[in-house]
Protein backbone atom coordinates (compact mmCIF):
# COMPACT_ATOMS: atom_id res chain seq x y z
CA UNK A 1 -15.41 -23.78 -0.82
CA UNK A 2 -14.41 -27.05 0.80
CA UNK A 3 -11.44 -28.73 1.82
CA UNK A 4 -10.99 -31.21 -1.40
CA UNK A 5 -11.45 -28.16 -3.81
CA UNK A 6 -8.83 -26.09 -1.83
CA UNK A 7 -6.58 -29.19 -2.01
CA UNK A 8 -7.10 -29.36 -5.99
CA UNK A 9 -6.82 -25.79 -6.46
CA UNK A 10 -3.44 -24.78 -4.30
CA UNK A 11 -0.79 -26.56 -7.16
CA UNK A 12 -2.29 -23.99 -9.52
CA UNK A 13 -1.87 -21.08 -7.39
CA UNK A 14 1.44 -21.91 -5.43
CA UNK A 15 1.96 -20.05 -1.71
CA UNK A 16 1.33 -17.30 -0.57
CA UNK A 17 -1.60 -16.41 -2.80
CA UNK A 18 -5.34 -15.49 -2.57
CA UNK A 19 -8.15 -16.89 -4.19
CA UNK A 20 -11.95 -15.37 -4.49
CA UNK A 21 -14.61 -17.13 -4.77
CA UNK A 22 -17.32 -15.43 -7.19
CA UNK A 23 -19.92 -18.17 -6.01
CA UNK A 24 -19.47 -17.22 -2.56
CA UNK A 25 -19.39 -14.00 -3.87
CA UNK A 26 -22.38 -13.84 -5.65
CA UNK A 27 -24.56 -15.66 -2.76
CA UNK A 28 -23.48 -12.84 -0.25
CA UNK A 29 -24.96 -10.18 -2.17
CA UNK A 30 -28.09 -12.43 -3.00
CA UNK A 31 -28.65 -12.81 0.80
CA UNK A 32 -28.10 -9.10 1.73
CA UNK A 33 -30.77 -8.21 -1.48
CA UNK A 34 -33.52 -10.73 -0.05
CA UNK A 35 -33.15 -9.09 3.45
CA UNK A 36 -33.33 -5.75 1.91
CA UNK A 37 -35.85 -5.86 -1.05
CA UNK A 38 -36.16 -4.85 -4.36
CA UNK A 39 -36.54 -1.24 -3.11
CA UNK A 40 -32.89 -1.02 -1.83
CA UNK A 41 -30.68 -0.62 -4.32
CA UNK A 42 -27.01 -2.26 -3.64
CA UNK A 43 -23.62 -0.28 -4.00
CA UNK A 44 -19.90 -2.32 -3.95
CA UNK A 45 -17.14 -0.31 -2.50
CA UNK A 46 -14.15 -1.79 -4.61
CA UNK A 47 -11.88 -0.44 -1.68
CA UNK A 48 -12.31 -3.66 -0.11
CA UNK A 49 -11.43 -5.84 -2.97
CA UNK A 50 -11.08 -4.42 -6.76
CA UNK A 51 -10.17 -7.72 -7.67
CA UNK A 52 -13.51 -8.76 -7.57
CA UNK A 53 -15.06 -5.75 -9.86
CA UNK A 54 -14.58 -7.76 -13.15
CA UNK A 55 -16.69 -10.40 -11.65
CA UNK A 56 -18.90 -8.33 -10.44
CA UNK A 57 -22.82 -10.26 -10.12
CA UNK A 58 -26.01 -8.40 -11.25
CA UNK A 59 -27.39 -7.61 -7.94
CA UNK A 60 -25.19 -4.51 -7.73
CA UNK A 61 -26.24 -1.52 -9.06
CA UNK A 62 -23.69 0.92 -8.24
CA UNK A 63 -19.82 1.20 -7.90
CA UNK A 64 -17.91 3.07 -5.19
CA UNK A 65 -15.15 4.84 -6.46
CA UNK A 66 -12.45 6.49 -4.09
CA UNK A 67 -9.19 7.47 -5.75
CA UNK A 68 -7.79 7.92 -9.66
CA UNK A 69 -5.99 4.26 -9.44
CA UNK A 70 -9.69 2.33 -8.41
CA UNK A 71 -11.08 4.47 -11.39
CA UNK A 72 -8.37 2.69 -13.44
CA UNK A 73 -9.83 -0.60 -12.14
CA UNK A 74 -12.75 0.31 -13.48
CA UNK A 75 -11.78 1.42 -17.09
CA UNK A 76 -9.49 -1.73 -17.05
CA UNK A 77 -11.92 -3.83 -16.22
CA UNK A 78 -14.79 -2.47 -18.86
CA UNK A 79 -16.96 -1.41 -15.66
CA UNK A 80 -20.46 0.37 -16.70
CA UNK A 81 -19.20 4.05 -15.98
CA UNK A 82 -23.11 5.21 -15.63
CA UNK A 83 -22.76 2.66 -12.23
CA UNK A 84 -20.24 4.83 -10.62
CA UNK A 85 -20.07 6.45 -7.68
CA UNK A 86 -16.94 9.32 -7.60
CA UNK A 87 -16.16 9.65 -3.87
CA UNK A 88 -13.38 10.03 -1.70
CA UNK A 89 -11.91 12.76 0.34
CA UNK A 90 -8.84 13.63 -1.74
CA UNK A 91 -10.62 14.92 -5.17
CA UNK A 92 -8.49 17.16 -7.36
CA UNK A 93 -8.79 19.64 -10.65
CA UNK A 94 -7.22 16.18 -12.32
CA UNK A 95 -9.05 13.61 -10.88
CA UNK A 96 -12.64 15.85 -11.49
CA UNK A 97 -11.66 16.50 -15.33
CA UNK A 98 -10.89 12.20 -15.56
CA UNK A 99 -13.99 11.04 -13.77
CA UNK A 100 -15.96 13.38 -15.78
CA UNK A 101 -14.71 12.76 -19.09
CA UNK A 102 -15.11 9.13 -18.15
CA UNK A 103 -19.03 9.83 -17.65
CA UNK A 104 -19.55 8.82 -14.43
CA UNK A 105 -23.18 8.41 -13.04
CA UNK A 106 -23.10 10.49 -10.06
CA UNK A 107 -20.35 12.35 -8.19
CA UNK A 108 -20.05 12.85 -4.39
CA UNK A 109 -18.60 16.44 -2.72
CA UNK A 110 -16.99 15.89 0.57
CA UNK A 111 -16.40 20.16 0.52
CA UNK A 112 -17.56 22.92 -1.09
CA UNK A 113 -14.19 22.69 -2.98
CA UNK A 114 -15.34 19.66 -4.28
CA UNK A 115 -18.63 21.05 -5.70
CA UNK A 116 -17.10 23.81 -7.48
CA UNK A 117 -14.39 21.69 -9.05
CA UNK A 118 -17.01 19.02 -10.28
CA UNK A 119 -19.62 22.06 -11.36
CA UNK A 120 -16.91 23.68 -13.41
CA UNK A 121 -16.06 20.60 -15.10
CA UNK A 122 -19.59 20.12 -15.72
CA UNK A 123 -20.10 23.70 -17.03
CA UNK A 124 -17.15 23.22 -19.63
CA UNK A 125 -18.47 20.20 -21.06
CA UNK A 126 -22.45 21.81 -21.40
CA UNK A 127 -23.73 18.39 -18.83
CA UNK A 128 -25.09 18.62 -15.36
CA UNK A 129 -23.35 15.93 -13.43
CA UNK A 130 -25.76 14.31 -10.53
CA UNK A 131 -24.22 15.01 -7.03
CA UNK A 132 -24.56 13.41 -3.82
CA UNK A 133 -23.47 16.14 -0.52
CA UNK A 134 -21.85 13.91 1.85
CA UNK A 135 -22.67 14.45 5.51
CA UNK A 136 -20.40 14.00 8.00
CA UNK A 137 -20.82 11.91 11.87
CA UNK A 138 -23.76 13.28 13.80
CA UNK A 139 -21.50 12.45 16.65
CA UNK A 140 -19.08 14.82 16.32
CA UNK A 141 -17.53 14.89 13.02
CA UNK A 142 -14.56 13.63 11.54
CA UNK A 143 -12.47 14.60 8.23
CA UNK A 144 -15.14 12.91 6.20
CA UNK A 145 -18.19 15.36 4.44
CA UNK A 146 -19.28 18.60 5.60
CA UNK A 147 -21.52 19.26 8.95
CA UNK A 148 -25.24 20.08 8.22
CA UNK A 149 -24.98 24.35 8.36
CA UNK A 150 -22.43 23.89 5.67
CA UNK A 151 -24.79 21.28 3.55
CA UNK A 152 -27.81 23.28 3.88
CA UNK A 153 -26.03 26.30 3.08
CA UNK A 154 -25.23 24.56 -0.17
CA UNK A 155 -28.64 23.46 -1.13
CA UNK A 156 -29.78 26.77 -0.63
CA UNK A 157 -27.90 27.79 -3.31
CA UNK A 158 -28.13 25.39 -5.62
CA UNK A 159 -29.70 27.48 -8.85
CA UNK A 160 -26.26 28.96 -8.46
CA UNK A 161 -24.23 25.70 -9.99
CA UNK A 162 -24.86 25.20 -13.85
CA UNK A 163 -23.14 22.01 -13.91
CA UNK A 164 -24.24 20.11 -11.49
CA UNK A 165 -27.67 18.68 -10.08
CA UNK A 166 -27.83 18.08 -5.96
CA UNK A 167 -29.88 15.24 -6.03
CA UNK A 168 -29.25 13.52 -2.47
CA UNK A 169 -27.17 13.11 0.39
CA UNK A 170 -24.22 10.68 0.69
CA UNK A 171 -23.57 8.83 5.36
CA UNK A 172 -21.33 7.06 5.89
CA UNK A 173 -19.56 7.12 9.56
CA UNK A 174 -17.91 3.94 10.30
CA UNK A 175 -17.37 0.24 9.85
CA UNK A 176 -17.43 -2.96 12.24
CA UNK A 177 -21.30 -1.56 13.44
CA UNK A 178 -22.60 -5.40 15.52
CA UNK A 179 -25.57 -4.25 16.55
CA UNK A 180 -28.70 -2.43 15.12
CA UNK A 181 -29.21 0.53 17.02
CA UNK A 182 -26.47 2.88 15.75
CA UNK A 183 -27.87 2.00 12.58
CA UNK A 184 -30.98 2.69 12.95
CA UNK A 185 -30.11 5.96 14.94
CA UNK A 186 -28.32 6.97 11.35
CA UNK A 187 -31.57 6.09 9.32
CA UNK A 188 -33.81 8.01 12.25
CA UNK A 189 -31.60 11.02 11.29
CA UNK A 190 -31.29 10.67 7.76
CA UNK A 191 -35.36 10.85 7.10
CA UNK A 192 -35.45 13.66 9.56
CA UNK A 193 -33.07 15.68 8.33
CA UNK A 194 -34.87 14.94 4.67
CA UNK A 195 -38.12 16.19 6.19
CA UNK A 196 -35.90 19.46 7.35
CA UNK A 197 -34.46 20.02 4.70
CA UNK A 198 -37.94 19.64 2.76
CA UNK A 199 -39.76 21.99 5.30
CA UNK A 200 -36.90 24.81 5.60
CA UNK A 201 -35.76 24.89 1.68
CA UNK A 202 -38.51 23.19 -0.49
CA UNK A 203 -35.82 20.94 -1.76
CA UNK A 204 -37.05 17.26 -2.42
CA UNK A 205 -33.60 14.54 -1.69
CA UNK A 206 -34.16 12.16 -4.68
CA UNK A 207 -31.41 9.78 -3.51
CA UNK A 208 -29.13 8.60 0.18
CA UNK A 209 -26.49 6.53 -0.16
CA UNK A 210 -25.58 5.19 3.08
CA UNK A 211 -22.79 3.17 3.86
CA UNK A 212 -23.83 0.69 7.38
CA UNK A 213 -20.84 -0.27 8.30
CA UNK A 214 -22.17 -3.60 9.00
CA UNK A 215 -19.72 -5.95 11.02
CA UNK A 216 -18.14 -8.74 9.98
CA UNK A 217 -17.27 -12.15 12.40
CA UNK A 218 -14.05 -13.18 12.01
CA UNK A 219 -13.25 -14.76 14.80
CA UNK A 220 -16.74 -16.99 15.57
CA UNK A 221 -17.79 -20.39 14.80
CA UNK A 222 -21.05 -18.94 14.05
CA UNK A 223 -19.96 -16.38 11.39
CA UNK A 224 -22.75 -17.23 8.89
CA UNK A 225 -25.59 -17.28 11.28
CA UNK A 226 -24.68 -13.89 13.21
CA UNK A 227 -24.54 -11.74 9.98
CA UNK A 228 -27.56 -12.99 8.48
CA UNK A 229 -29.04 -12.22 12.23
CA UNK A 230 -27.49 -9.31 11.99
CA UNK A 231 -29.23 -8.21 8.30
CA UNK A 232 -32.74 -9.35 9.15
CA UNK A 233 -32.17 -6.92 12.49
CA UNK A 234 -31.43 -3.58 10.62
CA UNK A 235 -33.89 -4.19 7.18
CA UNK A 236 -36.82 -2.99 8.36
CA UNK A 237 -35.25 0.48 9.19
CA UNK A 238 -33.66 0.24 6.13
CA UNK A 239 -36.93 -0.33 4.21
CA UNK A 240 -38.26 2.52 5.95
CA UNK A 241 -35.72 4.93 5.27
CA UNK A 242 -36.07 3.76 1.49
CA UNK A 243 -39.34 5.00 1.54
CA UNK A 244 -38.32 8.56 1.80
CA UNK A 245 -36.06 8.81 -1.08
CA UNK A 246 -34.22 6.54 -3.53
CA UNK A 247 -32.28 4.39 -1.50
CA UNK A 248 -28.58 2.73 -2.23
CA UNK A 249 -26.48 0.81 0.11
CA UNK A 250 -22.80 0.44 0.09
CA UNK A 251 -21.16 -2.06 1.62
CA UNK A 252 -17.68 -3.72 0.90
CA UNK A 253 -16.62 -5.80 3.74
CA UNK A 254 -19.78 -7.32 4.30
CA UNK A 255 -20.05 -8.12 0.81
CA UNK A 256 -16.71 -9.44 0.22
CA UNK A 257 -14.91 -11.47 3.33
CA UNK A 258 -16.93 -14.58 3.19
CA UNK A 259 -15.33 -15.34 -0.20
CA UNK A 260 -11.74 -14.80 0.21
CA UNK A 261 -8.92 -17.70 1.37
CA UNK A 262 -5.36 -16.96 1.95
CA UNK A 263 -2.88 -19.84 0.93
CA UNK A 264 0.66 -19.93 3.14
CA UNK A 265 3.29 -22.51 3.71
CA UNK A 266 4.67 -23.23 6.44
CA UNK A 267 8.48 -22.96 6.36
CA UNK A 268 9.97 -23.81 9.79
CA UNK A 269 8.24 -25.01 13.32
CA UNK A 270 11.13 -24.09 16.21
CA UNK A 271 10.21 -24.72 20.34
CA UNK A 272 11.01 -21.65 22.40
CA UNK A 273 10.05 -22.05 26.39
CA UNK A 274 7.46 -24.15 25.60
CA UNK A 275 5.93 -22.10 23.02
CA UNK A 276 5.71 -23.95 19.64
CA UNK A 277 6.28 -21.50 16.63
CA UNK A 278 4.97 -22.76 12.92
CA UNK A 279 6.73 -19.50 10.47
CA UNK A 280 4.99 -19.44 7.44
CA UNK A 281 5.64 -17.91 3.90
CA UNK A 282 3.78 -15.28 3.95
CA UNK A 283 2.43 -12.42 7.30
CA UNK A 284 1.42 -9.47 8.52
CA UNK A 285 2.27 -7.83 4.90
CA UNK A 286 -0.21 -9.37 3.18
CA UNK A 287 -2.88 -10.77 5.66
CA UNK A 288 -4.79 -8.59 8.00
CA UNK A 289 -8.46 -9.15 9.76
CA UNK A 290 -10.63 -6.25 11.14
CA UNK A 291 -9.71 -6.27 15.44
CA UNK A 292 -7.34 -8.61 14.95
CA UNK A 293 -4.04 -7.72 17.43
CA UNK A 294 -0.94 -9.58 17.06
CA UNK A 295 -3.10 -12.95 16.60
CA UNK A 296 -4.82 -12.54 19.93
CA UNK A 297 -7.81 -13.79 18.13
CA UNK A 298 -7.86 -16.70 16.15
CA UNK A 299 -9.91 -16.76 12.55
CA UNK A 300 -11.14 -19.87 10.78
CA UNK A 301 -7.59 -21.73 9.30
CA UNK A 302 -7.52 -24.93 7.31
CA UNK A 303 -4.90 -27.37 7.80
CA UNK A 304 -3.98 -29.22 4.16
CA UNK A 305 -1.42 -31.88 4.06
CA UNK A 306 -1.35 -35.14 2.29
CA UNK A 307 -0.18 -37.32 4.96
CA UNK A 308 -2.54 -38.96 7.49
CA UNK A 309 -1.93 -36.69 10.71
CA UNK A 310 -0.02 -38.48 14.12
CA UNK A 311 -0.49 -37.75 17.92
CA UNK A 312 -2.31 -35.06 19.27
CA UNK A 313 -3.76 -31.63 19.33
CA UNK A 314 -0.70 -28.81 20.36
CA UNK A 315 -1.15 -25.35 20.06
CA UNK A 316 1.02 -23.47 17.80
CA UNK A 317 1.91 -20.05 17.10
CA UNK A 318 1.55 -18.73 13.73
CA UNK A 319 4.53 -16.22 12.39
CA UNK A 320 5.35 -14.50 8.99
CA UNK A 321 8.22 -13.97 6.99
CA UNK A 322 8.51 -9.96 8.43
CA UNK A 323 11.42 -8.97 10.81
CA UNK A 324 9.45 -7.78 13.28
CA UNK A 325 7.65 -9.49 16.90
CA UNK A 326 4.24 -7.53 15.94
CA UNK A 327 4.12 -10.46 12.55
CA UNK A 328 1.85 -12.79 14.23
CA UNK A 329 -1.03 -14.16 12.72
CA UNK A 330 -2.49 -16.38 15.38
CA UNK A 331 -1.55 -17.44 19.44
CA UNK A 332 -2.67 -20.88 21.18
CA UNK A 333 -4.10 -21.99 17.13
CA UNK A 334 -4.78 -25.96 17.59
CA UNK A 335 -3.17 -28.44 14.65
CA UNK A 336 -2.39 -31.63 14.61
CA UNK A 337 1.20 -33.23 13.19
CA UNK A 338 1.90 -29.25 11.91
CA UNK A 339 4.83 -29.94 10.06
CA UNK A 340 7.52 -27.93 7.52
CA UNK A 341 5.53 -28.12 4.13
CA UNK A 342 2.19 -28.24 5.04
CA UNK A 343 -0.22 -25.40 3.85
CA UNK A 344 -2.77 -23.09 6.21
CA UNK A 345 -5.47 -21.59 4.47
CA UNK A 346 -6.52 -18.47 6.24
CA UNK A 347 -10.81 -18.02 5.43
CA UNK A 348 -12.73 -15.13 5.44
CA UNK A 349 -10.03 -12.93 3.56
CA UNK A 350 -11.90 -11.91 0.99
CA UNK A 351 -12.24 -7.89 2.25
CA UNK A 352 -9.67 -5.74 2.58
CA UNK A 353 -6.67 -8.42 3.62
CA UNK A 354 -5.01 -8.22 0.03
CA UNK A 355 -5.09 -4.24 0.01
CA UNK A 356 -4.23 -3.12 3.33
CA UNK A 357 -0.99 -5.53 4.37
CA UNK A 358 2.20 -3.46 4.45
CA UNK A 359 3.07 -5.36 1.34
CA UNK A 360 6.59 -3.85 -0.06
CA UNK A 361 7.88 -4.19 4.05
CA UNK A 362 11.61 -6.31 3.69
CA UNK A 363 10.83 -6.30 -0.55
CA UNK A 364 8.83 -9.19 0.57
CA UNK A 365 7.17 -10.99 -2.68
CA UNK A 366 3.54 -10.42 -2.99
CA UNK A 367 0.89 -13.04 -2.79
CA UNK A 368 -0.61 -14.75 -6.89
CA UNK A 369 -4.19 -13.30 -6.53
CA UNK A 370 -6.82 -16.02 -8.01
CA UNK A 371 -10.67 -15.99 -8.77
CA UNK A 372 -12.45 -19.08 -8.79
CA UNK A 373 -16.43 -19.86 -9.89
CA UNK A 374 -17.70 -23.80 -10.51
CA UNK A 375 -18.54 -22.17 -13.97
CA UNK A 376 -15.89 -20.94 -15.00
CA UNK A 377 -12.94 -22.50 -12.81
CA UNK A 378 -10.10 -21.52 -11.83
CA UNK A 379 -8.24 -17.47 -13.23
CA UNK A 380 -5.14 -16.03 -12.15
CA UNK A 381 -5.79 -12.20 -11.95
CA UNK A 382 -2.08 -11.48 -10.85
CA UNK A 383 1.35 -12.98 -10.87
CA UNK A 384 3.50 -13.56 -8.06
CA UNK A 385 4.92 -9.68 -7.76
CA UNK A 386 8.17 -8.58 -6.75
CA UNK A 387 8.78 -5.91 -4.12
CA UNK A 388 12.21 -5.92 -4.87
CA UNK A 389 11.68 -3.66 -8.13
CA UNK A 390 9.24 -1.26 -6.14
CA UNK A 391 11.73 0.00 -3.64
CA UNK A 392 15.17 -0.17 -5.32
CA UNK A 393 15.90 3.65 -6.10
CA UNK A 394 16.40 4.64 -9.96
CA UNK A 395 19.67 5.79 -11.08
C-alpha cells in the first residue's frame, strides 16, 4: 500500500490501529503457490492473524486451528469446517466433543491422550474422524507431538480405534528458519521415516502437514527479494517430499506480515543527554516483531504529516505509552521535522503483532483493527477496545 492511500485511509481508522491489506494478502499466498505448485497444498495458521480468516483468498486449502476461542473465529466467521485442521497442545474432553460436532476435516493428536479423546468422540457419533500423529523435533524434542517409538507404537495399533482413521503425520519444529538446509533436513526425514514406517508396518501415510517455519525480514531493505529467494531455495525439496504422500503446508507468518501496517501518533518528543525521544500512542502492548529487542533493530516506518518537512535528518527514539524502559520500539530511527501530531506507520505487522502485545498492561486501550482491499475498500473489523473493563474485578 503506498504512502497517499495510508494518508487517505488513517482519518477513518484514528491511532493506534491496524489495518490488513487482503491485496497484499492475497499476492503473498499467490507467490508462495507458484513456487510450490499445484501439488502442494497450502494451510493458514490463523494464530498469526484471525483477523484475516474472513478474507481468506482461494489459494488456501486448509485452516489451522489451535485453541476453542480460534475455533470460534471460525464459526463466527462462516469458515468451511471440512478445511480445518484441530491442533494444538492443550486438547480437552470439551474442546474434542466441540470440534467434532462442528465437523471438522481432520484432527491432529499431540498424545496418545489426544487420540483416545478424539476416537471416543468419534465412536459416539458412528464417524471416523481423519487424524494426523504429530511428530515431535528430531533434535531433541520439545513439549510439542510425541517421539517416533511412541508414533509407531500407535500406528501399529491402529485397527484398535473405531473412530478414527490415521491417515498422516503432522512436523512442525520451529519458526524464523533463513536458510534451506534445516528444511530440507526435515523433508529428508519426513520421506524416510514414511518409507520406515511403510517397510516395518505396511502402513501407507496418505497425508504430512508440515509447518517450515520459513523466516520473515523485518528489519532489511530487501525484504521482498530475500523471501521470494528464500521460497525458490526450499521448493524443490518440497516438491519432492510431495511426491511421497499428500502434501499441505502451513505457514502463518510468512503468509501474513507483508500485509499488515500499524498506525501510532506521536504524543510528545522530549531531549534527554542528547538522546531525542518521539513517545507515541501506542507500544510494546500492541506492536511486537519476531528478534526484535528493545528496538535494537529498526523495521520499515512511514513518516505521514501534512506539512512540508524543515532541516535535517536526527535520529530519534521511538517510545510507547507503557510504564516501563523495556517499551521501545525503535533506537537511532532517522525522521525529519518529527513533531507532536504526526503519525508513524509501522509495516510489515501483519503476523502475529496484534495477538501477541501484552495488550491489557496499564488498561491501556487497544488498537481499531481494519481490513482494506481496492475492491472492496476500506472495513473496520474491531472498535477501539477498552482494557479498563477487562481488568477491573467484579463485585
Amino acid at each position: 500500500m503506498n504512502l497517499n492511500k495510508l494518508r487517505e485511509l488513517l482519518p477513518q481508522v484514528g491511532t493506534p490501529s491496524y489495518i490488513f491489506d487482503l491485496d497484499e494478502f492475497a499476492k503473498r499466498a499467490a507467490l508462495v503457490k507458484k513456487y510450490f505448485g499445484e501439488s502442494i497444498g497450502l494451510c493458514f495458521s490463523i494464530k498469526a492473524n484471525p483477523f484475516l480468516l474472513g478474507r481468506l483468498p482461494e489459494t488456501f486449502d486448509k485452516i489451522e486451528v489451535c485453541s476453542p476461542g480460534e475455533l470460534t473465529v471460525c464459526e463466527r466467521t462462516g469458515a468451511d469446517m471440512s478445511t480445518v485442521i484441530f491442533s494444538g497442545v492443550n486438547k480437552g474432553y470439551a474442546d474434542v466433543e466441540r470440534a467434532a460436532d462442528d465437523n471438522v476435516g481432520t484432527f491432529t493428536a499431540e498424545s496418545p491422550l489426544h487420540l483416545e479423546l478424539i476416537n471416543d468422540a468419534g465412536v459416539r457419533r458412528g464417524k471416523v474422524f481423519p487424524l494426523l500423529l504429530r511428530v515431535t523435533d528430531i533434535k531433541g524434542g520439545s513439549q510439542f507431538g510425541m517421539n517416533e517409538e511412541c508414533t509407531l507404537d500407535l500406528i501399529k495399533r491402529r485397527d484398535e480405534y473405531k473412530g478414527v482413521k490415521i491417515v498422516g503425520l503432522h512436523y512442525f519444529t520451529g519458526t524464523a528458519k533463513r536458510k534451506a538446509k534445516p528444511i530440507e533436513r526435515e523433508c529428508d526425514y519426513l520421506m524416510d521415516l514414511v518409507a520406515r514406517i511403510k517397510d516395518e508396518l505396511g502402513f501407507t501415510v496418505e497425508r504430512i502437514e508440515y509447518g517450515t517455519g520459513l523466516a520473515v525480514d523485518y528489519f532489511s531493505d530487501n525484504a521482498d527479494q530475500e523471501e521470494e529467494e528464500r521460497l525458490a531455495s526450499i521448493s524443490g525439496k518440497l516438491r519432492e517430499l510431495a511426491k511421497v504422500a499428500e502434501l499441505t503446508v502451513e505457514m502463518g507468518r510468512f503468509f501474513a506480515a507483508p500485509c499488515g501496517y500499524y498506525f501510532t501518533k506521536v504524543v510528545d518528543t522530549k531531549t534527554n543527554f542528547d538522546i531525542n525521544y518521539a513517545i507515541v500512542d501506542g507500544g510494546m502492548n500492541q506492536i511486537k516483531y519476531n528478534g526484535q529487542l528493545q528496538g535494537m533493530q529498526i523495521p520499515e516506518i512511514l513518516h505521514l504529516t501534512d506539512r512540508e518537512a524543515q532541516g535535517e535528518e536526527k535520529p530519534w527514539t521511538l517510545c510507547g505509552s507503557i510504564c516501563t524502559t523495556a517499551d521501545i520500539l525503535a533506537r537511532n530511527a532517522m525522521f525529519t521535522d518529527l513533531q507532536v501530531g504526526d503519525i508513524l506507520v509501522f509495516c510489515r505487522t501483519g503476523a502475529y503483532s496484534c495477538m501477541e502485545g501484552i495488550s491489557t498492561f496499564l488498561s491501556r486501550e487497544m488498537p481499531v483493527i481494519a481490513e482494506y482491499s481496492e475492491k472492496e475498500g476500506l472495513r473496520i473489523l474491531r472498535k477501539m477496545l477498552y482494557s479498563d473493563e477487562l481488568n477491573t474485578p467484579h463485585r
